[in-house]
Protein backbone atom coordinates (compact mmCIF):
# COMPACT_ATOMS: atom_id res chain seq x y z
CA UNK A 1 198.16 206.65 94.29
CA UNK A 2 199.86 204.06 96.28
CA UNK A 3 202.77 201.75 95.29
CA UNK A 4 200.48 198.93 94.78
CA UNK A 5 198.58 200.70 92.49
CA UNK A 6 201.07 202.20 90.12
CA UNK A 7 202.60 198.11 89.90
CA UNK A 8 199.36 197.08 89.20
CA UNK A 9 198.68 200.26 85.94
CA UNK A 10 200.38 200.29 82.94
CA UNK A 11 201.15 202.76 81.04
CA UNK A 12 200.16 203.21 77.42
CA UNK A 13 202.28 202.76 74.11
CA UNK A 14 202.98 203.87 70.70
CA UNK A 15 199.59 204.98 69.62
CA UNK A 16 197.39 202.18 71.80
CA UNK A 17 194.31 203.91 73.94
CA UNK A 18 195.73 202.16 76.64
CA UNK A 19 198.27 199.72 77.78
CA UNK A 20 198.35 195.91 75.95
CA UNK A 21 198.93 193.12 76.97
CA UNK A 22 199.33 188.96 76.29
CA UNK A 23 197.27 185.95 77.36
CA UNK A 24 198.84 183.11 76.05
CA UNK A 25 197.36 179.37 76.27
CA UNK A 26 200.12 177.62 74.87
CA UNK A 27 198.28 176.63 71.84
CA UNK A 28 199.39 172.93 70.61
CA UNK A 29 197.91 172.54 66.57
CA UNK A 30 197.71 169.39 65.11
CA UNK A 31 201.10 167.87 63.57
CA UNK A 32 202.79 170.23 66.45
CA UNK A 33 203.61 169.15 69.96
CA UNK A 34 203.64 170.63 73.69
CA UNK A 35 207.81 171.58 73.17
CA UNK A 36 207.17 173.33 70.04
CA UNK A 37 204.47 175.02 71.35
CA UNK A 38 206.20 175.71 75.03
CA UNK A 39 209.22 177.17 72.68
CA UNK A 40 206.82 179.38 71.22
CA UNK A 41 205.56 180.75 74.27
CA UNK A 42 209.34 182.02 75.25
CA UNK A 43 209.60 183.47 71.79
CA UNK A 44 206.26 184.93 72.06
CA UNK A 45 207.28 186.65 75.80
CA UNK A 46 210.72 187.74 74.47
CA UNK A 47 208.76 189.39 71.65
CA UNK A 48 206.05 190.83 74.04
CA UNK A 49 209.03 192.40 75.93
CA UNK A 50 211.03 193.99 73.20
CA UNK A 51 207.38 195.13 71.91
CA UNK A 52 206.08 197.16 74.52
CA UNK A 53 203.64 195.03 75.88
CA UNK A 54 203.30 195.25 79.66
CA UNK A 55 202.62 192.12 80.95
CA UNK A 56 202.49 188.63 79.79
CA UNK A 57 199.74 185.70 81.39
CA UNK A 58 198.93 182.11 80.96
CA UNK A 59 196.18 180.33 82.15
CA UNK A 60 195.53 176.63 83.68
CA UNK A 61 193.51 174.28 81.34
CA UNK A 62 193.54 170.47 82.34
CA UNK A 63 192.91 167.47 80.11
CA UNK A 64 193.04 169.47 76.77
CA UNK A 65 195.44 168.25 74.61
CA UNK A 66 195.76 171.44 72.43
CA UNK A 67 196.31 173.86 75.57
CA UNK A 68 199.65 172.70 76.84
CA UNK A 69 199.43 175.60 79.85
CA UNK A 70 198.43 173.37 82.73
CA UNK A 71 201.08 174.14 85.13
CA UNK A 72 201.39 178.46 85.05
CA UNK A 73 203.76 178.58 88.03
CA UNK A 74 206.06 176.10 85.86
CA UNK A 75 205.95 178.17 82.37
CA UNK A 76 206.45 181.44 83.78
CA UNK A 77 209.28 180.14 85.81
CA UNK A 78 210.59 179.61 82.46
CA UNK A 79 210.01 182.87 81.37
CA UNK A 80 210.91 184.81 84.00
CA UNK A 81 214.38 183.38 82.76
CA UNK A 82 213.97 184.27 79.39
CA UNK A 83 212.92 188.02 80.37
CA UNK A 84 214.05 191.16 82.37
CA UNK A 85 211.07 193.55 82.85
CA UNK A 86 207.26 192.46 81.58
CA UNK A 87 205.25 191.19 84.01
CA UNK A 88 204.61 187.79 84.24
CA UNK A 89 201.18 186.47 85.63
CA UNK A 90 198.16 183.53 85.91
CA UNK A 91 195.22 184.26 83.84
CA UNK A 92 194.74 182.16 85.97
CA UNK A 93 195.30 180.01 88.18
CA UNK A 94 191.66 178.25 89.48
CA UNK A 95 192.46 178.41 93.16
CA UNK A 96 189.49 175.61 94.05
CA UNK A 97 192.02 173.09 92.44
CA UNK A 98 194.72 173.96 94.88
CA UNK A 99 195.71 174.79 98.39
CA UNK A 100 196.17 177.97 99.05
CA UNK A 101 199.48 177.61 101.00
CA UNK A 102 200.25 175.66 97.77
CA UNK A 103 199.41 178.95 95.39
CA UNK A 104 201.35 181.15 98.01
CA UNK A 105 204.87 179.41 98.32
CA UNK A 106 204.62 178.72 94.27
CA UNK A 107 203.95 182.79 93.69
CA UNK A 108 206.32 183.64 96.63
CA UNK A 109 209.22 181.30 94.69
CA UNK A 110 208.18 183.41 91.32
CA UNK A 111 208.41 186.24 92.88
CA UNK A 112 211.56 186.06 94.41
CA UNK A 113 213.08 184.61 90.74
CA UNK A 114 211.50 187.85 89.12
CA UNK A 115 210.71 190.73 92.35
CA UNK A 116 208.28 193.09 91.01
CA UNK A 117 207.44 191.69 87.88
CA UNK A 118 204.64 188.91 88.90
CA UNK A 119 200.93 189.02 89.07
CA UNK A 120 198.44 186.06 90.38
CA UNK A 121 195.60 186.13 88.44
CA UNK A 122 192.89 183.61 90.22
CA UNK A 123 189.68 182.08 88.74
CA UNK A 124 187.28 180.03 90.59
CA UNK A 125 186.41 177.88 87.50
CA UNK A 126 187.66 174.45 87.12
CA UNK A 127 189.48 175.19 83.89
CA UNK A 128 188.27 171.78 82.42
CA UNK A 129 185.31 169.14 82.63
CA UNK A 130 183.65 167.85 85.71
CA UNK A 131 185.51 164.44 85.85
CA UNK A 132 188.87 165.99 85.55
CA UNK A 133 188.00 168.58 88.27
CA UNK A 134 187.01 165.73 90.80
CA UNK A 135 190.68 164.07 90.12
CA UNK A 136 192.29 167.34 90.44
CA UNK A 137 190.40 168.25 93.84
CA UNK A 138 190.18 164.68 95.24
CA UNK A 139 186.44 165.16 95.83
CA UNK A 140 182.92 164.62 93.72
CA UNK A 141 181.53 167.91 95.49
CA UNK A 142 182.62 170.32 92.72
CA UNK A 143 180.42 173.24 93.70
CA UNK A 144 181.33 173.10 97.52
CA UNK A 145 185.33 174.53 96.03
CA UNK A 146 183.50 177.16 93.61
CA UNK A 147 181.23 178.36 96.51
CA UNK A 148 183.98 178.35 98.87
CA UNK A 149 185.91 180.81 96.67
CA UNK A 150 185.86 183.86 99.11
CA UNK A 151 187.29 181.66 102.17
CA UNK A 152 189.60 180.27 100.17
CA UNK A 153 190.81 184.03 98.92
CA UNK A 154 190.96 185.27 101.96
CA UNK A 155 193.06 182.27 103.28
CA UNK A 156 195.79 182.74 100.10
CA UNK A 157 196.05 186.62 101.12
CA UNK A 158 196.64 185.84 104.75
CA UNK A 159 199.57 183.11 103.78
CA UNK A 160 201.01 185.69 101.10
CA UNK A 161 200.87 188.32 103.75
CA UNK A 162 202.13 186.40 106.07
CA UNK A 163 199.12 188.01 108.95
CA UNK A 164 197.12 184.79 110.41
CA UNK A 165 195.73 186.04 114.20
CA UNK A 166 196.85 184.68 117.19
CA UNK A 167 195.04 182.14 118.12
CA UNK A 168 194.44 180.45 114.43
CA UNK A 169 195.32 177.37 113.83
CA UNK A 170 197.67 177.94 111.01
CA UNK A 171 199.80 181.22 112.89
CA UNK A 172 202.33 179.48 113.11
CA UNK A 173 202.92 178.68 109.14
CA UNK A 174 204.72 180.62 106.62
CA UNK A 175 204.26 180.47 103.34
CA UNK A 176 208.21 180.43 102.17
CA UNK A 177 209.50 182.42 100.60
CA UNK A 178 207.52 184.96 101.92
CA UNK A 179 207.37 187.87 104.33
CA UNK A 180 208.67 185.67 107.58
CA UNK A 181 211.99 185.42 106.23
CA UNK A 182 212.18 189.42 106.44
CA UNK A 183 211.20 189.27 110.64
CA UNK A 184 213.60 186.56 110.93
CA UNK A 185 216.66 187.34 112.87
CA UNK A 186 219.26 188.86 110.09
CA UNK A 187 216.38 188.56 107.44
CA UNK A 188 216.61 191.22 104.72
CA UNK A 189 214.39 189.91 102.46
CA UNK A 190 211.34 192.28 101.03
CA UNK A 191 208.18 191.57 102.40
CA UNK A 192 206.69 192.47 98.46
CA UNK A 193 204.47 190.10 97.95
CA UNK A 194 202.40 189.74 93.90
CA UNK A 195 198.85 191.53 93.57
CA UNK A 196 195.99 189.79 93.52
CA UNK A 197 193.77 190.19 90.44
CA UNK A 198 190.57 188.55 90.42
CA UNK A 199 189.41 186.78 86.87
CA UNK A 200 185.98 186.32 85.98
CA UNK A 201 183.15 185.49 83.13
CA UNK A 202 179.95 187.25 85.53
CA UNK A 203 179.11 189.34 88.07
CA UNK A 204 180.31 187.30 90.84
CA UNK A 205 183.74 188.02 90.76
CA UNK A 206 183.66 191.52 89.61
CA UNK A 207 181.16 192.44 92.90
CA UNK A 208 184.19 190.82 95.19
CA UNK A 209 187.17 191.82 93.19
CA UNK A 210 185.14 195.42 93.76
CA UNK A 211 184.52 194.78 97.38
CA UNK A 212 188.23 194.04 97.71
CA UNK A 213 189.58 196.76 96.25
CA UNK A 214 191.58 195.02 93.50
CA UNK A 215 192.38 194.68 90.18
CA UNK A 216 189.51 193.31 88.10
CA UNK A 217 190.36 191.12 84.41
CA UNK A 218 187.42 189.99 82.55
CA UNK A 219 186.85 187.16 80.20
CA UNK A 220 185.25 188.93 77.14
CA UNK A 221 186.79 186.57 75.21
CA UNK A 222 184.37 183.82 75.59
CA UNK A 223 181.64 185.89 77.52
CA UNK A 224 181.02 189.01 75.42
CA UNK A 225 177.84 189.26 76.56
CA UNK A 226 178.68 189.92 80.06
CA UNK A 227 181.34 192.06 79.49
CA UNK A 228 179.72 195.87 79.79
CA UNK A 229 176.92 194.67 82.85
CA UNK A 230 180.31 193.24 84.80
CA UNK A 231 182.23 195.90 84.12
CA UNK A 232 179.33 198.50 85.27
CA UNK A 233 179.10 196.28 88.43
CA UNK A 234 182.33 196.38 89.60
CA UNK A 235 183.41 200.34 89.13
CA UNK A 236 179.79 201.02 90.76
CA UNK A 237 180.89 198.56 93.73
CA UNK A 238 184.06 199.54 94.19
CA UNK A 239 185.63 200.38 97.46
CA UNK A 240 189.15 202.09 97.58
CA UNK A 241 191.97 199.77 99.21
CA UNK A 242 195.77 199.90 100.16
CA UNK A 243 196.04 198.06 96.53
CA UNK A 244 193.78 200.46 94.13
CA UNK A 245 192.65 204.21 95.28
CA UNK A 246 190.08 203.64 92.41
CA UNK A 247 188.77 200.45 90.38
CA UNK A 248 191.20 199.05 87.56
CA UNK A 249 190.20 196.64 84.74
CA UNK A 250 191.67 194.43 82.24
CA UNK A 251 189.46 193.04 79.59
CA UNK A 252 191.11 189.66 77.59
CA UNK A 253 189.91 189.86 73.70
CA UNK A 254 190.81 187.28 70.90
CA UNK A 255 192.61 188.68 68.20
CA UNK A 256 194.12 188.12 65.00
CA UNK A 257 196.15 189.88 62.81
CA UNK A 258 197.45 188.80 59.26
CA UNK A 259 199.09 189.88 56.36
CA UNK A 260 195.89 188.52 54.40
CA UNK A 261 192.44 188.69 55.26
CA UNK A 262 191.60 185.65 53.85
CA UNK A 263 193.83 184.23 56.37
CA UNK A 264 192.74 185.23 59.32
CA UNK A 265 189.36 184.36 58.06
CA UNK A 266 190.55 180.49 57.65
CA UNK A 267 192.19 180.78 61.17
CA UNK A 268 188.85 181.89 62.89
CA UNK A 269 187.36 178.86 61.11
CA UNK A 270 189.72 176.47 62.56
CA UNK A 271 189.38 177.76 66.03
CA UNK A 272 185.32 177.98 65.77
CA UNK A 273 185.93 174.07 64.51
CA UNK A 274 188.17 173.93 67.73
CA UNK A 275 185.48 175.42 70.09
CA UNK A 276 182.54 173.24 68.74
CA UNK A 277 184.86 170.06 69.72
CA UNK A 278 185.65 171.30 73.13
CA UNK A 279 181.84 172.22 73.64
CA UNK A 280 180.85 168.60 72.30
CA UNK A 281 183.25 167.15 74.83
CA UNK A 282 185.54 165.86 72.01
CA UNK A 283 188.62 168.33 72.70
CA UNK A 284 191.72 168.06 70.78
CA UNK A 285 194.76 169.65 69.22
CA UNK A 286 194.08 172.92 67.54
CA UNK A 287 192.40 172.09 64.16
CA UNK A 288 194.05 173.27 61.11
CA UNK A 289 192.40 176.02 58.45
CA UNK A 290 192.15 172.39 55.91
CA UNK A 291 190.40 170.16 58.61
CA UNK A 292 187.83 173.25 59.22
CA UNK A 293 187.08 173.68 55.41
CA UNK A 294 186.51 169.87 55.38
CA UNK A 295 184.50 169.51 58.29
CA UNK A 296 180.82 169.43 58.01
CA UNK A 297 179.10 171.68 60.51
CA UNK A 298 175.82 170.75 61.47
CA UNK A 299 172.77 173.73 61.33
CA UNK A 300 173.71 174.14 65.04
CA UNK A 301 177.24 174.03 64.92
CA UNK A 302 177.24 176.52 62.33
CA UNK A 303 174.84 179.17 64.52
CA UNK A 304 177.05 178.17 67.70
CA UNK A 305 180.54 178.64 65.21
CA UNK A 306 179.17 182.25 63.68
CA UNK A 307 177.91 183.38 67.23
CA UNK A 308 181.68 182.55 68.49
CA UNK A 309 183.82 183.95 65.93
CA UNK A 310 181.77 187.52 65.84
CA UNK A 311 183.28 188.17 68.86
CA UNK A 312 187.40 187.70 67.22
CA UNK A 313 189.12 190.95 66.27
CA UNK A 314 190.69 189.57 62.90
CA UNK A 315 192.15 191.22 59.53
CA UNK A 316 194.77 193.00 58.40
CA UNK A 317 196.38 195.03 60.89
CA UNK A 318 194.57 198.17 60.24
CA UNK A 319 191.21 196.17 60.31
CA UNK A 320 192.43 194.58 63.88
CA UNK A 321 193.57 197.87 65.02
CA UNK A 322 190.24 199.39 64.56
CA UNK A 323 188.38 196.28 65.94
CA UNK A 324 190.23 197.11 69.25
CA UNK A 325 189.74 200.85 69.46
CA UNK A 326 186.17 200.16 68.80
CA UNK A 327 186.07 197.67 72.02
CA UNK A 328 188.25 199.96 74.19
CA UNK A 329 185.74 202.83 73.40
CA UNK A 330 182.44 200.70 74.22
CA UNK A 331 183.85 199.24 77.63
CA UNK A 332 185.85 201.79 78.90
CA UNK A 333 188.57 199.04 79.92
CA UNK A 334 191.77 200.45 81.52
CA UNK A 335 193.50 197.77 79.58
CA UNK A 336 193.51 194.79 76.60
CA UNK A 337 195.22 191.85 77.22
CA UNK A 338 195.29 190.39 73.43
CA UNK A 339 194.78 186.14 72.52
CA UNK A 340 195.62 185.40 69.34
CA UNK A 341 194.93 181.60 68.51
CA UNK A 342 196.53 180.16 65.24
CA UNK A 343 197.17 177.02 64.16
CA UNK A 344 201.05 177.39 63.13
CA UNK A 345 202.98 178.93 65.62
CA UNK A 346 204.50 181.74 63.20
CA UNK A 347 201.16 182.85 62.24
CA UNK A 348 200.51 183.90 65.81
CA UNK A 349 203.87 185.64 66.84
CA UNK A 350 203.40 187.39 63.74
CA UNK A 351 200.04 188.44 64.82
CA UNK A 352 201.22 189.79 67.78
CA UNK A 353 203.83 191.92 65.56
CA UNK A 354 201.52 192.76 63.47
CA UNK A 355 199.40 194.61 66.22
CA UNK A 356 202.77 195.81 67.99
CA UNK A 357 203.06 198.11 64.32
CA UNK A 358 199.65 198.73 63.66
CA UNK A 359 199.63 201.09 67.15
CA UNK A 360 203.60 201.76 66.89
CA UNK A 361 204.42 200.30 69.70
CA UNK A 362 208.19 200.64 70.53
CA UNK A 363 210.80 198.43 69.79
CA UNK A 364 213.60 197.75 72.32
CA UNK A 365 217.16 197.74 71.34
CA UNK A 366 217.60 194.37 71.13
CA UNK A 367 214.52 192.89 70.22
CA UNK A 368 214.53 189.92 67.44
CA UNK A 369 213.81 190.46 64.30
CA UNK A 370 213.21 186.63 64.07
CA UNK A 371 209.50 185.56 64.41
CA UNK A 372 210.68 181.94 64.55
CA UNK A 373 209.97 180.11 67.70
CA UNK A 374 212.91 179.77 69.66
CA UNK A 375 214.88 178.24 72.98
């Protein structure tokens, strides 16, 4: 197994099936803001640390007021602070809305604050609505950036590897920092550079991520359906690489864990509530389990709210723990990167506790006892 590879595996705690993990939106509930919930994500990757979880993502939403995780490189700049050895990543960043020398200097920078603890996780989704897309690109052609998704890949690898042929027209520029200040006269610099993990909801990305050779995450999340066929598709497609000698992937599931069950059942309410607004094109701050009792769902809102929330682990933590062993054993996945959505921001660190003991995970030295969001 190559170097690549055993950065890119984790290793299995406590009791788990396989290694866990964090995706973390930056959830902003109503009465809340973006700081509270920002000082809950450093709480949250402090406790993800001392917990045994291996690595630690957020992904880029625009125009959603109650997903305050618009700007990855920026938050896990912050965290990288905050920690000393999880992995930080995107899950992800949605490479049509940027430049790829853009994406390579901003991973290069995190990656020379934290070496060998960052991933890039890259989507080719928008991340948000049509309209916002077209302000973030600077162009009404919105499937011409999705399409382009392959060229645009390929263009990000050759700037974070630094390994444009002579004779192209960008040869001569260097994605900094980066591997050009280690062939640079007195340049001792590592020329590490982060893997690159494709994200997807379909087949599409798991046939290139397999075609690639690289590390494969899945959004089962909000695409259960898909989850087994793209799976299937990419270990049948793979093709060994310098990064993976075999195919690797990570599958994101929501999850909650409470002390009560009838808890977690009013959370899953408020984020069904939360989903039908976003779907409706009404998105807003994360609803609260009172404004999701009080709301009226319509006959289809109600089909579209039970269809969604079937697909949330959420209990106790034995019920939670058994939710997840059930969905590691049906799709095989090398590893579960947990999203727990709450409305209070206690209610979701304790979650992640709360799953941390259910599958005696280890805890560090120096971990918090506090589940207090904190600075």
């Amino acid at each position: 197994m190559s170097a690549a590879a055993d950065e890119i595996r984790g290793t299995a705690q406590g009791t788990a099936p396989t290694p866990l993990s964090v995706l973390d939106l930056v959830t902003v509930g109503t009465g809340t803001t973006a700081t509270e919930a920002l000082r809950t994500s450093t709480t949250l990757s402090r406790l993800a640390e001392n917990r045994g979880f291996h690595r630690y993502w957020v992904a880029e939403h625009h125009s959603m007021p109650g997903v305050a995780s618009s700007s990855p490189a920026v938050i896990l700049a912050h965290l990288a602070a905050h920690t000393t050895r999880i992995r930080l990543g995107s899950g992800g960043v949605m490479l049509p809305n940027h430049a790829p020398l853009v994406i390579a200097e901003q991973f290069g920078t995190l990656e020379a604050m934290a070496p060998n603890r960052i991933d890039l996780g890259l989507g080719r989704a928008p991340g948000t609505d049509g309209a916002t897309a077209a302000a973030l690109r600077r162009t009404p052609r919105l499937n011409e950036s999705a399409d382009d998704f392959p060229e645009q890949l390929a263009e990000l690898t050759r700037f974070l590897d630094d390994d444009f042929p002579d004779g192209h027209p960008y040869r001569r520029i260097h994605a900094v920092p980066g591997p050009v200040q280690a062939t640079a006269p007195g340049g001792v610099q590592s020329t590490h550079r982060p893997p690159v993990w494709l994200l997807g909801s379909s087949g599409f990305s798991a046939r290139l991520a397999a075609s690639l050779g690289l590390p494969f995450a899945f959004a089962h999340h909000f695409s259960a359906q898909n989850t087994i066929p793209a799976l299937d598709l990419y270990r049948e497609s793979f093709r060994p690489s310098t990064f993976l000698d075999e195919p690797y992937a990570l599958i994101a599931v929501s999850a909650l864990a409470t002390d009560d069950e009838k808890e977690a059942r009013r959370q899953v309410l408020a984020t069904g509530l939360n989903m039908v607004r976003l779907r409706t094109g009404r998105p807003g701050l994360f609803p609260s389990p009172e404004e999701a009792e009080a709301y009226e769902f319509g006959p289809l809102e109600r089909e579209f709210v039970d269809s969604w929330t079937a697909n949330i682990v959420h209990g106790t933590a034995d019920e939670v723990r058994s939710g997840l062993d059930d969905l590691h054993k049906r799709t095989g996945a090398d590893e579960l990167m947990i999203t727990s959505h709450a409305h209070r921001p206690e209610l979701r660190l304790r979650s992640y506790e709360l799953i941390a003991d259910a599958y005696e995970l280890p805890t560090a030295p120096e971990a918090r006892t506090s589940t207090s969001p904190q600075t």
